[in-house]
Protein backbone atom coordinates (compact mmCIF):
# COMPACT_ATOMS: atom_id res chain seq x y z
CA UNK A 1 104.00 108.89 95.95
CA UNK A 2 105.24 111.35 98.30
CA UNK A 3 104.41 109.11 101.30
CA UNK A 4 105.93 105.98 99.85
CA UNK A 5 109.26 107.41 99.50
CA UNK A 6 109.24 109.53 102.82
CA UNK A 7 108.27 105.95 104.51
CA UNK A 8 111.34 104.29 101.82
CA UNK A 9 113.94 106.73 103.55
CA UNK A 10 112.54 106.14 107.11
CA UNK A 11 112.96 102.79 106.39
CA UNK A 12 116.33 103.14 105.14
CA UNK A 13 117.36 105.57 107.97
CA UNK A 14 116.62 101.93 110.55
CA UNK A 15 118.91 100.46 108.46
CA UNK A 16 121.34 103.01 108.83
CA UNK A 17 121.19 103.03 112.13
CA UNK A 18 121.37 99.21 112.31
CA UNK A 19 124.66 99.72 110.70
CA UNK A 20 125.87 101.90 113.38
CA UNK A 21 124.69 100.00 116.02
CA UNK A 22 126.69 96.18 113.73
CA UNK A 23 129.54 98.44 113.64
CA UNK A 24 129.80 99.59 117.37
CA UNK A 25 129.46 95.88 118.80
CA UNK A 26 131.81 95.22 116.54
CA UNK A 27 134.28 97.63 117.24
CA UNK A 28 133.37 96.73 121.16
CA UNK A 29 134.38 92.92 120.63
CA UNK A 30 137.59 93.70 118.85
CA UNK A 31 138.86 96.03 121.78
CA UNK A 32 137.87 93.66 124.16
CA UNK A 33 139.49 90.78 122.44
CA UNK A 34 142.97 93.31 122.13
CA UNK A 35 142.22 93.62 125.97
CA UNK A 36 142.28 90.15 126.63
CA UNK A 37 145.85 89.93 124.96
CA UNK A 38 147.44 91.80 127.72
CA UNK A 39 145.63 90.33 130.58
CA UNK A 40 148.32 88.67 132.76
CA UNK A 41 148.39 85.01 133.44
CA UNK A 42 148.56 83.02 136.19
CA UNK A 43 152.34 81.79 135.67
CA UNK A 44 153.81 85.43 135.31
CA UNK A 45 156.00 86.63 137.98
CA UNK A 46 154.24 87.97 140.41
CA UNK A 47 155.97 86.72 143.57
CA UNK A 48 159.59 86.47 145.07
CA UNK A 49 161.61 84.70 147.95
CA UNK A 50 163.15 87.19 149.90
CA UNK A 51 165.83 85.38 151.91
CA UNK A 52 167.37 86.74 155.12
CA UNK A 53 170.79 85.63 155.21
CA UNK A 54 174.06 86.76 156.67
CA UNK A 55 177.51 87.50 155.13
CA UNK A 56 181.03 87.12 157.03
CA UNK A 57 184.09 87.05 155.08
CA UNK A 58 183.34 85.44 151.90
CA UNK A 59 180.61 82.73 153.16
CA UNK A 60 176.72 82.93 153.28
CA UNK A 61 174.92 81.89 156.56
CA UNK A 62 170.90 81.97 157.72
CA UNK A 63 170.29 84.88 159.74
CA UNK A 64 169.84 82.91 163.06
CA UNK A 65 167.27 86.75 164.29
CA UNK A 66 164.63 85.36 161.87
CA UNK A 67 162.50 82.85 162.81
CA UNK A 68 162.29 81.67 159.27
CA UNK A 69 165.24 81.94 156.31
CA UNK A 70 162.85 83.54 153.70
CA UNK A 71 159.62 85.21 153.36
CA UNK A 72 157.21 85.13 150.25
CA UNK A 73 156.57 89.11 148.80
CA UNK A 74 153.85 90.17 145.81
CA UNK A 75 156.67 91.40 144.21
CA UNK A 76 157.84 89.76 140.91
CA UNK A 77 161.64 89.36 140.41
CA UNK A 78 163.65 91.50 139.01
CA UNK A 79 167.28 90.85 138.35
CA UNK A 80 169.38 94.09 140.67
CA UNK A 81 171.79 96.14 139.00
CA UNK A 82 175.49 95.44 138.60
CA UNK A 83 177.45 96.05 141.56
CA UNK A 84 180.26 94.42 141.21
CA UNK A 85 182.17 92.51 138.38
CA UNK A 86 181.85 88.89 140.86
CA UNK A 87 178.43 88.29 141.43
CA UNK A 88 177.27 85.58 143.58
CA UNK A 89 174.69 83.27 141.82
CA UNK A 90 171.60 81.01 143.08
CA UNK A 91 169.64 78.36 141.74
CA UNK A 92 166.06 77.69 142.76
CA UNK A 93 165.65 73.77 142.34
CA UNK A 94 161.90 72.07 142.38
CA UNK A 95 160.56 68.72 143.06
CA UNK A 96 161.76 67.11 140.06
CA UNK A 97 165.39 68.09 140.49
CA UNK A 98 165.53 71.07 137.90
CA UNK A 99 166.78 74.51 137.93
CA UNK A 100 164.04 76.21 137.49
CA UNK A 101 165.21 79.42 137.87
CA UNK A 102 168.54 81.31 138.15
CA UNK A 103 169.28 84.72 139.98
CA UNK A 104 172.22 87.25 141.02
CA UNK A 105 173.13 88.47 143.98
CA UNK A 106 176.06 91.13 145.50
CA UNK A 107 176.30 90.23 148.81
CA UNK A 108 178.32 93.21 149.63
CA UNK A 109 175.94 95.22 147.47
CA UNK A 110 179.37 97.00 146.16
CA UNK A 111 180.89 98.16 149.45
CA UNK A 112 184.27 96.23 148.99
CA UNK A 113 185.03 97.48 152.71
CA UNK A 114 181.64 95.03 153.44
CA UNK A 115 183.49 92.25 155.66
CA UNK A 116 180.11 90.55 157.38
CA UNK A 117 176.48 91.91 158.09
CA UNK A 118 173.19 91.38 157.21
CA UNK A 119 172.06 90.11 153.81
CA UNK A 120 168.57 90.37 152.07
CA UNK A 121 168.49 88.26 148.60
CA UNK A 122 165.61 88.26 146.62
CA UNK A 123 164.94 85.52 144.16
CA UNK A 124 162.24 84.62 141.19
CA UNK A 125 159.50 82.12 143.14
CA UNK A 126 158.54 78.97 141.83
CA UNK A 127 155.10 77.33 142.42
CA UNK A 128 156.99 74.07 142.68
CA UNK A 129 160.04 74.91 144.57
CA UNK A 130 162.28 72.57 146.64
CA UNK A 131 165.54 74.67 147.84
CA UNK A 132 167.30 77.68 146.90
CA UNK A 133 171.10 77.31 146.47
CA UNK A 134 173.38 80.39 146.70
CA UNK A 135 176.69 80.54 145.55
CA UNK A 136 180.14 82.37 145.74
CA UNK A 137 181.39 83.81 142.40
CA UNK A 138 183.84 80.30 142.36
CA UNK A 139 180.65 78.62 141.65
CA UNK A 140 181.37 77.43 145.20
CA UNK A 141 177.81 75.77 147.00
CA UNK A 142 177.74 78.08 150.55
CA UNK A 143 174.01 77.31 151.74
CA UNK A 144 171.44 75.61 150.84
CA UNK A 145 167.56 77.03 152.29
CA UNK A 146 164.66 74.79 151.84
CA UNK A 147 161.54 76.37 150.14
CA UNK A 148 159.00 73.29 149.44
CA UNK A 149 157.03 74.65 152.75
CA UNK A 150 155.98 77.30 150.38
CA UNK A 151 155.51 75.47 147.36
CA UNK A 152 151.64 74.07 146.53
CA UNK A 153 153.14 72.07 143.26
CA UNK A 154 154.85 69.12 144.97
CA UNK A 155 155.48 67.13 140.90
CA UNK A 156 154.16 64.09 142.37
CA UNK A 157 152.04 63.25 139.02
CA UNK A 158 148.52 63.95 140.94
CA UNK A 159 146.37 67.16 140.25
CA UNK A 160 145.77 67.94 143.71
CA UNK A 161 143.12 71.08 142.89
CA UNK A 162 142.82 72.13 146.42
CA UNK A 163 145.98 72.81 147.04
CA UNK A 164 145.99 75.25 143.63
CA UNK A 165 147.30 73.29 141.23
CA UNK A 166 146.05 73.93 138.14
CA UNK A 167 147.33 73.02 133.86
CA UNK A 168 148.80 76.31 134.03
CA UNK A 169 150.56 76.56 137.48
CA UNK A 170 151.10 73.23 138.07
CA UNK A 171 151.84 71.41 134.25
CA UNK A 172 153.76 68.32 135.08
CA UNK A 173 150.67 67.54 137.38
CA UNK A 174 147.96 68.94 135.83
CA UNK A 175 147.80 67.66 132.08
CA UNK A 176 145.94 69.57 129.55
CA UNK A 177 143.23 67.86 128.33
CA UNK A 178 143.49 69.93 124.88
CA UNK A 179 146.50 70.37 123.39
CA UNK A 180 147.92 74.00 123.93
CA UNK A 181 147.76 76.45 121.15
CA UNK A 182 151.02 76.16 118.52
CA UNK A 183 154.09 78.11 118.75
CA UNK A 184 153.79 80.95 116.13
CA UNK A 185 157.77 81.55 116.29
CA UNK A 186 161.11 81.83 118.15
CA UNK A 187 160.23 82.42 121.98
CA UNK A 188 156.80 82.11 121.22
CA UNK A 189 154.33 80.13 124.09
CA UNK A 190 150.88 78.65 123.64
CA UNK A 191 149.31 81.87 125.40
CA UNK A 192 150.80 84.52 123.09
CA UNK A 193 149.48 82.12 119.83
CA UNK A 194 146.16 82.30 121.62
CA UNK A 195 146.32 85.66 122.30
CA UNK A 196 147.49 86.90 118.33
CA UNK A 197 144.83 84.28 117.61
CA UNK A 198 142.16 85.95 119.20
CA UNK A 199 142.99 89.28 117.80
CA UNK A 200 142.95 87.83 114.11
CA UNK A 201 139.16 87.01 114.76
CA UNK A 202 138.42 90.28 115.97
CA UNK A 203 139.46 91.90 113.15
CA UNK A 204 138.00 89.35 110.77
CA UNK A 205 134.60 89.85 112.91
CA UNK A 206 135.07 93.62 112.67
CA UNK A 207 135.51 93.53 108.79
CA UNK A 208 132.72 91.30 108.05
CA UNK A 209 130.36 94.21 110.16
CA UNK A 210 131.70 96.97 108.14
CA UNK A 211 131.70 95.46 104.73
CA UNK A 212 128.25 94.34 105.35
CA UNK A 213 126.47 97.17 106.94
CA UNK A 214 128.14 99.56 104.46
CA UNK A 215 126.90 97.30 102.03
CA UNK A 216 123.08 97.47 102.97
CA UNK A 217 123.44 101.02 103.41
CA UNK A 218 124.67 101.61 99.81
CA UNK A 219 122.29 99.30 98.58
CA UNK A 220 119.22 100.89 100.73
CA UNK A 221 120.64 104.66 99.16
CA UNK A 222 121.03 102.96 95.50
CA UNK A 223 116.87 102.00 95.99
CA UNK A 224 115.60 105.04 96.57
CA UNK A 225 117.64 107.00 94.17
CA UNK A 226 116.35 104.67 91.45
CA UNK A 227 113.00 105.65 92.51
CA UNK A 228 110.96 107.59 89.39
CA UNK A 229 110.09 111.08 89.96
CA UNK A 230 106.48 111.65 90.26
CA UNK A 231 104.82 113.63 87.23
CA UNK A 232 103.89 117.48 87.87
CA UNK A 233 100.29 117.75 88.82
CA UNK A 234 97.53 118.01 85.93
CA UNK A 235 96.74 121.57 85.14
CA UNK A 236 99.37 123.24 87.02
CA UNK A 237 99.44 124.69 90.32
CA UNK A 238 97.05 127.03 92.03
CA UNK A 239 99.43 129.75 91.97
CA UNK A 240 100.56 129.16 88.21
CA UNK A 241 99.17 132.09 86.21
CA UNK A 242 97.07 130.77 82.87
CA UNK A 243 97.29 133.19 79.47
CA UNK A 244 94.02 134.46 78.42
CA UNK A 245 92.43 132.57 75.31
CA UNK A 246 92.09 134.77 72.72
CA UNK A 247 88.20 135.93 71.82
């Protein structure tokens, strides 16, 4: 009887450890599926324009020393602090004859006693980009620098792959065959529904693990205690002392 039980709580010791093992993958897929929430995609900003320009006296020229008006940096945009209460403004226009993206600029970078000089702007990139156009704080148009040399989405309606186009980069020429994940709310995009999606099923996956492998444990534990106690052995033991009969 001994050796039943002893091989009842081995047994029940594999499925303990089963349960550890459920609960660890578990754990291990929900992590990685919180991971894969702040993984960034390939339409954040990760590039800028930086334009080399030149400032005399209120207008906005190329600077004629550079070969070429702008260079692309692995920088993503980020709009510069307030310098002045008149901020210039530009407008970053693609194939299709949208803004795509707006930016801010102090030419003078605050020095009011800044008459003409040098000028680096740096602006958001676009993947489909046609010009860049900067203006005074009159809303006045002072230059206008072509980008589309840099831009592999041209919006012509074709997927063209090899150049990098792609459903994500590139969306008015690469379709989605599958319709994107719904908006869960205000602001919301398909990739942060996907995301909050993915994170619901990790939870869900790492419930079902723990309910279930706490579950077989208790009911493995329940078993054995329900087990009957095996009877004393017959005529006591060997070390028992035994009353004289009476003569």
């Amino acid at each position: 009887m001994q050796s039943e039980n002893r091989k009842i709580i081995d047994k029940n010791s594999k499925h303990f450890k089963f349960f550890v093992v459920a609960f660890s993958l578990a754990l291990f897929a929900f992590s990685f599926t919180v991971a894969r929430a702040d993984v960034i995609d390939p339409d954040s900003n990760q590039f800028s324009y930086l334009f080399h320009l030149y400032y005399e006296n209120g207008r906005l020229l190329a600077d004629r020393d550079f070969e070429f008006k702008y260079d692309i940096i692995g920088a993503g945009y980020e709009p510069p602090s307030a310098t002045t209460e008149f901020p210039y403004r530009g407008e970053i226009i693609n194939f299709a004859g949208e803004v795509a993206r707006n930016f801010i600029f102090d030419p003078r970078s605050g020095d009011v006693h800044f008459t003409k000089g040098k000028v680096s702007v740096k602006a958001p990139y676009v993947a489909d980009g046609q010009k860049a156009v900067f203006y005074n704080f009159q809303n006045e148009a002072l230059l206008t620098v072509s980008v589309s040399e840099s831009s592999y989405c041209n919006d012509d309606g074709i997927c063209n792959s090899d150049r990098g186009e792609d459903s994500l980069s590139c969306p008015k020429d690469c379709r989605q065959t599958l319709p994107a994940p719904p908006i869960t709310g205000p602001g919301g995009s398909g990739e942060e529904a996907a995301a909050k999606s993915g994170i619901i099923w990790g939870a869900i996956i790492l419930a079902i693990g723990i309910i279930l492998g706490a579950g077989l444990w208790l009911w493995r534990r329940r078993k054995v205690s329900a087990l009957p106690t095996p009877p004393p052995p017959v005529g006591g033991s060997a070390n028992s002392s035994t009353p004289n009969n009476p003569v």
